[in-house]
Protein backbone atom coordinates (compact mmCIF):
# COMPACT_ATOMS: atom_id res chain seq x y z
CA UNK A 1 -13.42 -22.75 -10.19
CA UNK A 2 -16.50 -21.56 -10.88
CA UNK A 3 -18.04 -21.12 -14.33
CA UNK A 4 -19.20 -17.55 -13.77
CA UNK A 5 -15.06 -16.55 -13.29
CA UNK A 6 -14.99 -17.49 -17.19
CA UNK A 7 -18.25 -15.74 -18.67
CA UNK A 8 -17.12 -13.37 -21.08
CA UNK A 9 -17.67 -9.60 -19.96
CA UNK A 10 -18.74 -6.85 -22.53
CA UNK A 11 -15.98 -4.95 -23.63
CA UNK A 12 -15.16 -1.45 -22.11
CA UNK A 13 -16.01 0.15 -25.93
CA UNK A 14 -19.04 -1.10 -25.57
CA UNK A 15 -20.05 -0.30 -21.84
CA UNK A 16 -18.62 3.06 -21.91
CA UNK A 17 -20.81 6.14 -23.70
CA UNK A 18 -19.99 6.93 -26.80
CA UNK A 19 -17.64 10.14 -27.02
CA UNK A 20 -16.93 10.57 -23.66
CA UNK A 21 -13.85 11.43 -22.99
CA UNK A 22 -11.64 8.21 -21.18
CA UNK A 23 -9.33 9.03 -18.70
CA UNK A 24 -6.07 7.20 -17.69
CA UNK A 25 -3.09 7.48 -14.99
CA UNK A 26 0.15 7.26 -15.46
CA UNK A 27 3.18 6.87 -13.13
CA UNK A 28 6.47 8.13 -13.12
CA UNK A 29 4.56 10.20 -16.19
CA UNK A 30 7.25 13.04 -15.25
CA UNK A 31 10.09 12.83 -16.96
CA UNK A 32 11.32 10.61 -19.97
CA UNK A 33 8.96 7.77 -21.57
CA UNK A 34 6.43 8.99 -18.78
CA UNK A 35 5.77 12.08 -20.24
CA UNK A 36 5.91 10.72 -24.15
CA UNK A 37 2.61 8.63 -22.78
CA UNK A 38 1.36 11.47 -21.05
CA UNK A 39 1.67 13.31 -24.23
CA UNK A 40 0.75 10.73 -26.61
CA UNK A 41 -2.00 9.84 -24.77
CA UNK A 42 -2.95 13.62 -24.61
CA UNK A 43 -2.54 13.46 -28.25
CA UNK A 44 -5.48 10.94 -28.61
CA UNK A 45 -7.80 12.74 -26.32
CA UNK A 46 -7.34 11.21 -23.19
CA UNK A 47 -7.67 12.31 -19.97
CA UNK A 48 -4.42 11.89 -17.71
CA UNK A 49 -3.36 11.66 -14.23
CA UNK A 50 0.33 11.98 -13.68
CA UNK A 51 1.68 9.90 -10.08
CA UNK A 52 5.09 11.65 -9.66
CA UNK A 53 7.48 11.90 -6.50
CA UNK A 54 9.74 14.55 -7.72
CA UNK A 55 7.19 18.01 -7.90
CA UNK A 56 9.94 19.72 -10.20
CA UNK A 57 9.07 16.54 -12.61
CA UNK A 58 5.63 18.16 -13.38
CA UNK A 59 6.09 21.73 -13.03
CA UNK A 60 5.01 21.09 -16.74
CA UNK A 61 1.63 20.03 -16.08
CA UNK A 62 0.02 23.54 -15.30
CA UNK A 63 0.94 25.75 -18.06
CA UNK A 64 0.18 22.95 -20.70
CA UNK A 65 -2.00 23.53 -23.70
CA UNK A 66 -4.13 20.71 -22.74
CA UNK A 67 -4.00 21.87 -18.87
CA UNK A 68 -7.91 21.21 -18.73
CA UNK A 69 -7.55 17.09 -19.35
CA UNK A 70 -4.48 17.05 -17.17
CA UNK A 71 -3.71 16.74 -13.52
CA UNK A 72 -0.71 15.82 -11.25
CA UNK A 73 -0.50 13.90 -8.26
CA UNK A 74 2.68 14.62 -6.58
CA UNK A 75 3.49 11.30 -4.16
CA UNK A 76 5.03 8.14 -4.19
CA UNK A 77 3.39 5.66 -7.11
CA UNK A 78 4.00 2.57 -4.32
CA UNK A 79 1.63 4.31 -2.15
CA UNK A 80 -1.99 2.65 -2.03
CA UNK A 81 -3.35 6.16 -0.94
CA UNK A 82 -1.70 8.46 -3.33
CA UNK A 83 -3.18 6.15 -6.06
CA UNK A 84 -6.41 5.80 -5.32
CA UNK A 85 -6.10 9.60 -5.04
CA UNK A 86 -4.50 9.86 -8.66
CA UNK A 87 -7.80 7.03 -9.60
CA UNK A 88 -10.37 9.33 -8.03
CA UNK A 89 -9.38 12.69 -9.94
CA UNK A 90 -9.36 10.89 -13.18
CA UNK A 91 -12.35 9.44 -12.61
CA UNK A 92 -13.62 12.54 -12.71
CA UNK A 93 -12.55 13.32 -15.90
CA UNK A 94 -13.77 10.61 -17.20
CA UNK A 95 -14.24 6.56 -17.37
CA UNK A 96 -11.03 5.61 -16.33
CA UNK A 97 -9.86 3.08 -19.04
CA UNK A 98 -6.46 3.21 -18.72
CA UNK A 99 -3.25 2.65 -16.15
CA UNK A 100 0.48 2.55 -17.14
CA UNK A 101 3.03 1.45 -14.51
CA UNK A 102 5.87 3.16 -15.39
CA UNK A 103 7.64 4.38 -12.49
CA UNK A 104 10.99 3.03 -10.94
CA UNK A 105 14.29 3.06 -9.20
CA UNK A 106 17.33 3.05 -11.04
CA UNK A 107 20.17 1.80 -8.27
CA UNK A 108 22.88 -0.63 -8.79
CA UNK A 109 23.74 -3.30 -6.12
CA UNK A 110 25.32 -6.70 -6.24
CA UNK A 111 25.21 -8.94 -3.37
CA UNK A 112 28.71 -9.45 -2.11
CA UNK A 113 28.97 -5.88 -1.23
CA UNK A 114 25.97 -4.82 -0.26
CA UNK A 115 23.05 -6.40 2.53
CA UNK A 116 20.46 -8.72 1.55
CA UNK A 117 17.87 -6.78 3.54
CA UNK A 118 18.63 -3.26 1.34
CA UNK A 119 18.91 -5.63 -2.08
CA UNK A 120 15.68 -6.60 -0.97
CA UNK A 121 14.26 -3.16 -0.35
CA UNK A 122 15.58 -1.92 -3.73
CA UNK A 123 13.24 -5.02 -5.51
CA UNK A 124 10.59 -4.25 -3.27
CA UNK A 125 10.93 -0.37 -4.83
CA UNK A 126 10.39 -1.17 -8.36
CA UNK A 127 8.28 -4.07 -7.55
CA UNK A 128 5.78 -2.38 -5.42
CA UNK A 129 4.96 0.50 -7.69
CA UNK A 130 3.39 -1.78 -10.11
CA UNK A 131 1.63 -3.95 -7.71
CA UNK A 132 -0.05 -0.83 -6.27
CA UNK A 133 -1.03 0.37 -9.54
CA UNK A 134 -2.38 -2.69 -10.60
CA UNK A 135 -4.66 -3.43 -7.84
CA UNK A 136 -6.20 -0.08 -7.67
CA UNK A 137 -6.84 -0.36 -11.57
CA UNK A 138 -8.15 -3.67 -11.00
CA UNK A 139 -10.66 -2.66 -8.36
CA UNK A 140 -11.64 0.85 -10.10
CA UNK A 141 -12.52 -1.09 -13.51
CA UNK A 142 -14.24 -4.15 -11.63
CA UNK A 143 -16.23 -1.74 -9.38
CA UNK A 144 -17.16 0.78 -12.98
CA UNK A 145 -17.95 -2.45 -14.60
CA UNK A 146 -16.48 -0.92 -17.63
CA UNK A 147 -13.20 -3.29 -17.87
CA UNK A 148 -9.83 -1.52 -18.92
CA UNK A 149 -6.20 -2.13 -19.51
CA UNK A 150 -2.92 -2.39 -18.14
CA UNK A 151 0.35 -1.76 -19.59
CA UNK A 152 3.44 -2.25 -17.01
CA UNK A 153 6.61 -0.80 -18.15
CA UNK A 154 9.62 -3.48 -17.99
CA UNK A 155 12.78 -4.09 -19.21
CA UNK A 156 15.27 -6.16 -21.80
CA UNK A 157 16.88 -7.35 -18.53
CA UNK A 158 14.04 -9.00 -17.15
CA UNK A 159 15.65 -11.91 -19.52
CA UNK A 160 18.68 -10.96 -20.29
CA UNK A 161 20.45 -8.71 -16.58
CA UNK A 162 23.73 -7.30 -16.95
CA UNK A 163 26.37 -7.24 -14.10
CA UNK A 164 25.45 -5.16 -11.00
CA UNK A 165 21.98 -4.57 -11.60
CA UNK A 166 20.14 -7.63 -9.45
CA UNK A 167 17.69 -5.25 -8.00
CA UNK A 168 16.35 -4.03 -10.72
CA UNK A 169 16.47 -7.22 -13.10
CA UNK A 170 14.78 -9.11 -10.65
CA UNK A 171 11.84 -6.72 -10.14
CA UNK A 172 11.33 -6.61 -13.51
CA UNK A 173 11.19 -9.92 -13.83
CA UNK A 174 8.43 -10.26 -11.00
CA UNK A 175 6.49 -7.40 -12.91
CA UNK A 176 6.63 -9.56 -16.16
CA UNK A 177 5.27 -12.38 -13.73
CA UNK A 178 2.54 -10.17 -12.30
CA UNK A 179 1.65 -9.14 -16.09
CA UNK A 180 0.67 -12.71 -16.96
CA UNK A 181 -0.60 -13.57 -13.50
CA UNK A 182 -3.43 -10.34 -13.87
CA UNK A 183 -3.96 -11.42 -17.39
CA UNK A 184 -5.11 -14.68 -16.68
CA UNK A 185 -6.64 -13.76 -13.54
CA UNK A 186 -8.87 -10.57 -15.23
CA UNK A 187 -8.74 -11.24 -18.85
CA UNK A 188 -12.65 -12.60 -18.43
CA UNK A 189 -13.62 -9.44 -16.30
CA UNK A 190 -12.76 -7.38 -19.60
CA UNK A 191 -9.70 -6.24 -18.02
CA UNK A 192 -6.38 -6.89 -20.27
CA UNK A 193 -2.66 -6.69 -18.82
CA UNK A 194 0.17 -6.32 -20.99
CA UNK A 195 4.08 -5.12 -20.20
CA UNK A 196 6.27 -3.63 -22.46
CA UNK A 197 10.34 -4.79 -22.10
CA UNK A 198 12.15 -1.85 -23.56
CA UNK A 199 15.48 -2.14 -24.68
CA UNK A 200 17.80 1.37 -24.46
CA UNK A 201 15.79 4.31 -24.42
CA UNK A 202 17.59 8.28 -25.18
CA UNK A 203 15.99 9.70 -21.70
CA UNK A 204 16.89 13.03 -20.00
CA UNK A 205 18.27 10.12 -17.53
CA UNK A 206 20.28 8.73 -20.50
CA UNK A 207 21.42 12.27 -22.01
CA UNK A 208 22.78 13.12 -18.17
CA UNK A 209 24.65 9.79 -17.83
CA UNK A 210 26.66 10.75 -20.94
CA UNK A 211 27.36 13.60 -20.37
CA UNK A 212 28.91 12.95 -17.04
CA UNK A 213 31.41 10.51 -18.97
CA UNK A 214 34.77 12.13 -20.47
CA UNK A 215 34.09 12.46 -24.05
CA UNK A 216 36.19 9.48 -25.48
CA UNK A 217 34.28 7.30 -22.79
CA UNK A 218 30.05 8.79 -24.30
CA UNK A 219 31.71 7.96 -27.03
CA UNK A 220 32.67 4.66 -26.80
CA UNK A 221 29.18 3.92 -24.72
CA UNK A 222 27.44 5.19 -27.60
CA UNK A 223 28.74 2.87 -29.88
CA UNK A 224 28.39 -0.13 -28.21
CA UNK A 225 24.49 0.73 -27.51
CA UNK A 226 24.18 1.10 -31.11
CA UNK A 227 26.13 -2.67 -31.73
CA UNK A 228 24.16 -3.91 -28.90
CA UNK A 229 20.51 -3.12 -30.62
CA UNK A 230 20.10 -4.57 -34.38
CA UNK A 231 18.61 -1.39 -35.69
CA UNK A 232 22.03 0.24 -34.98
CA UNK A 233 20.50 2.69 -32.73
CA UNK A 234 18.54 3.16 -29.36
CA UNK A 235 15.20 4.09 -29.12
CA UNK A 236 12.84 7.30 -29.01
CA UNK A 237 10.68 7.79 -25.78
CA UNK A 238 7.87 8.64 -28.80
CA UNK A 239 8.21 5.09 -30.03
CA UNK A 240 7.83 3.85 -26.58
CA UNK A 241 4.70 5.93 -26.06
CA UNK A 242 3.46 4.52 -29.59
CA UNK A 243 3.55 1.00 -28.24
CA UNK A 244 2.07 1.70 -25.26
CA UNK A 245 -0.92 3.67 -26.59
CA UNK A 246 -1.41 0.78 -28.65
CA UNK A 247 -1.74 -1.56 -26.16
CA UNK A 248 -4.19 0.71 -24.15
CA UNK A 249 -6.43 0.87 -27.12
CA UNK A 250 -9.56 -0.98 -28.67
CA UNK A 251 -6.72 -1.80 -31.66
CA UNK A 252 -5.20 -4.42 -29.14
CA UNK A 253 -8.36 -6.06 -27.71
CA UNK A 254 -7.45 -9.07 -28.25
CA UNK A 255 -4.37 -9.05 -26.65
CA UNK A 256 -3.59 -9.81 -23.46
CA UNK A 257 -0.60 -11.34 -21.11
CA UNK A 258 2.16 -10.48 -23.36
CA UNK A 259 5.45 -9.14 -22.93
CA UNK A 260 5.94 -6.61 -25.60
CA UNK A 261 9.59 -6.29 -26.55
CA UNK A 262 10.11 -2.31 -27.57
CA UNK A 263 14.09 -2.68 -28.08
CA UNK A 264 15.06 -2.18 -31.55
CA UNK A 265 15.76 -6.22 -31.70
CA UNK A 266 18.15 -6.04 -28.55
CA UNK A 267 17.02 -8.99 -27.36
CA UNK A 268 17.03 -11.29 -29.96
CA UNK A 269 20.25 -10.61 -30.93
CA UNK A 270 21.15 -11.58 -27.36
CA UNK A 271 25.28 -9.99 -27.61
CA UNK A 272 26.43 -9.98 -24.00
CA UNK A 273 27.30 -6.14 -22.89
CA UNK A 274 30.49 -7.52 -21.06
CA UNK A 275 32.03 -9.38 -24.25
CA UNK A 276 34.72 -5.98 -24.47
């Protein structure tokens, strides 16, 4: 390898005007801990650029108080185009500085019942989303020579899967792979990757699933969520946002490649789901 991979880079605070305003994108920034980061980052003064399939997801974006520093990109996050579109308008806006990979496909499969070839697809849909994401990121902060950082959104069951959900276990896995793969890979370039592996999180997603449940079965759910994570309940898409606005900022510049765990001590209490 060659010795000018490894020469240290400025750092993007120091490359990067002072006071202008930093842009990032973030996908699947719709709907649940999305939208917290849209909004906390929002909250900071960030530019953002939302990557959402769903239109109805950000039928928020227009009328919102800070309208002028946000824009929506409706179109599929695994897309190469649609994010080097989303890259482009915040660019605009400003230095971009920041990319979240948040988007993904919540399907169960197991593979005695269902094809390896659509298992495979499902993997490739939560998988691919990130990949995209990062490599556009990559290439806009390498090419801006300003650096930047990456924060991919995983999972508890990257580590620790429960029954029926391969597909997405294993993609979260390979994004936790990718995380320390780019960090290595980019840390020199003054570009740092880091994933957060969030434990249960009270989503629209989460609030529907209950309440499609007879009562006496929420209930039961929502006990064993709370027995399942130490701090005897599940977590805020706010909190989520906080850790991930963290990680984005000049506060965390010295960390890179790590797997964040933002589950209320679920997974170091390690209590297998299936036990009742």
């Amino acid at each position: 390898m060659e010795l000018s991979r490894l020469r240290r880079h400025p750092s993007r605070e120091s490359r990067i005007e002072e006071g202008a305003t930093m842009s990032c994108v973030v996908t699947g920034g719709g709907r649940g801990v999305g939208r917290a980061v849209v909004e906390r980052l929002l909250a900071g003064g960030e530019s953002v650029v939302v990557i959402e399939r769903d239109p109805q997801a950000v039928a928020w974006v227009n009328p919102h108080p800070a309208g002028d520093r946000l824009t929506a990109v409706v179109g599929n996050a695994a897309d190469e185009d649609v994010a080097t579109d989303a890259a482009r308008r915040a660019q605009r806006a400003g230095p971009l500085t920041g990319w979240v990979n948040n988007a993904a496909v919540f399907r169960d499969a197991s593979v005695h019942e269902t094809p390896a070839g659509e298992v495979f697809e499902l993997i490739a849909r939560n998988l691919r989303p990130a990949l995209v994401g990062a490599t556009v990121a990559v290439r806009r902060f390498l090419a801006a020579g300003t650096g930047g950082a990456i924060v991919n959104v995983s999972s508890h069951q990257a580590r620790r899967p429960v029954p029926g959900c391969l597909p997405y276990a294993t993609a979260k896995a390979a994004v936790e792979g990718l995380t320390r793969a780019l960090a290595v890979e980019y840390g020199a370039r003054g570009i740092r990757i880091n994933a957060v592996a969030l434990g249960s999180v009270a989503t629209e997603r989460h609030a529907a699933f209950l309440a499609a449940r007879e009562p006496a079965e929420a209930e039961w759910i929502d006990a064993e969520l709370r027995r399942l994570h130490p701090l005897g309940r599940i977590g805020g898409v706010d909190e989520v946002a906080e850790a991930v606005a963290w990680l984005l900022s000049p506060a965390a510049g010295f960390v890179n490649g790590v797997i964040l765990p933002v589950d209320g001590g679920r997974s170091v209490l390690g209590l297998d789901p299936e036990a009742r």
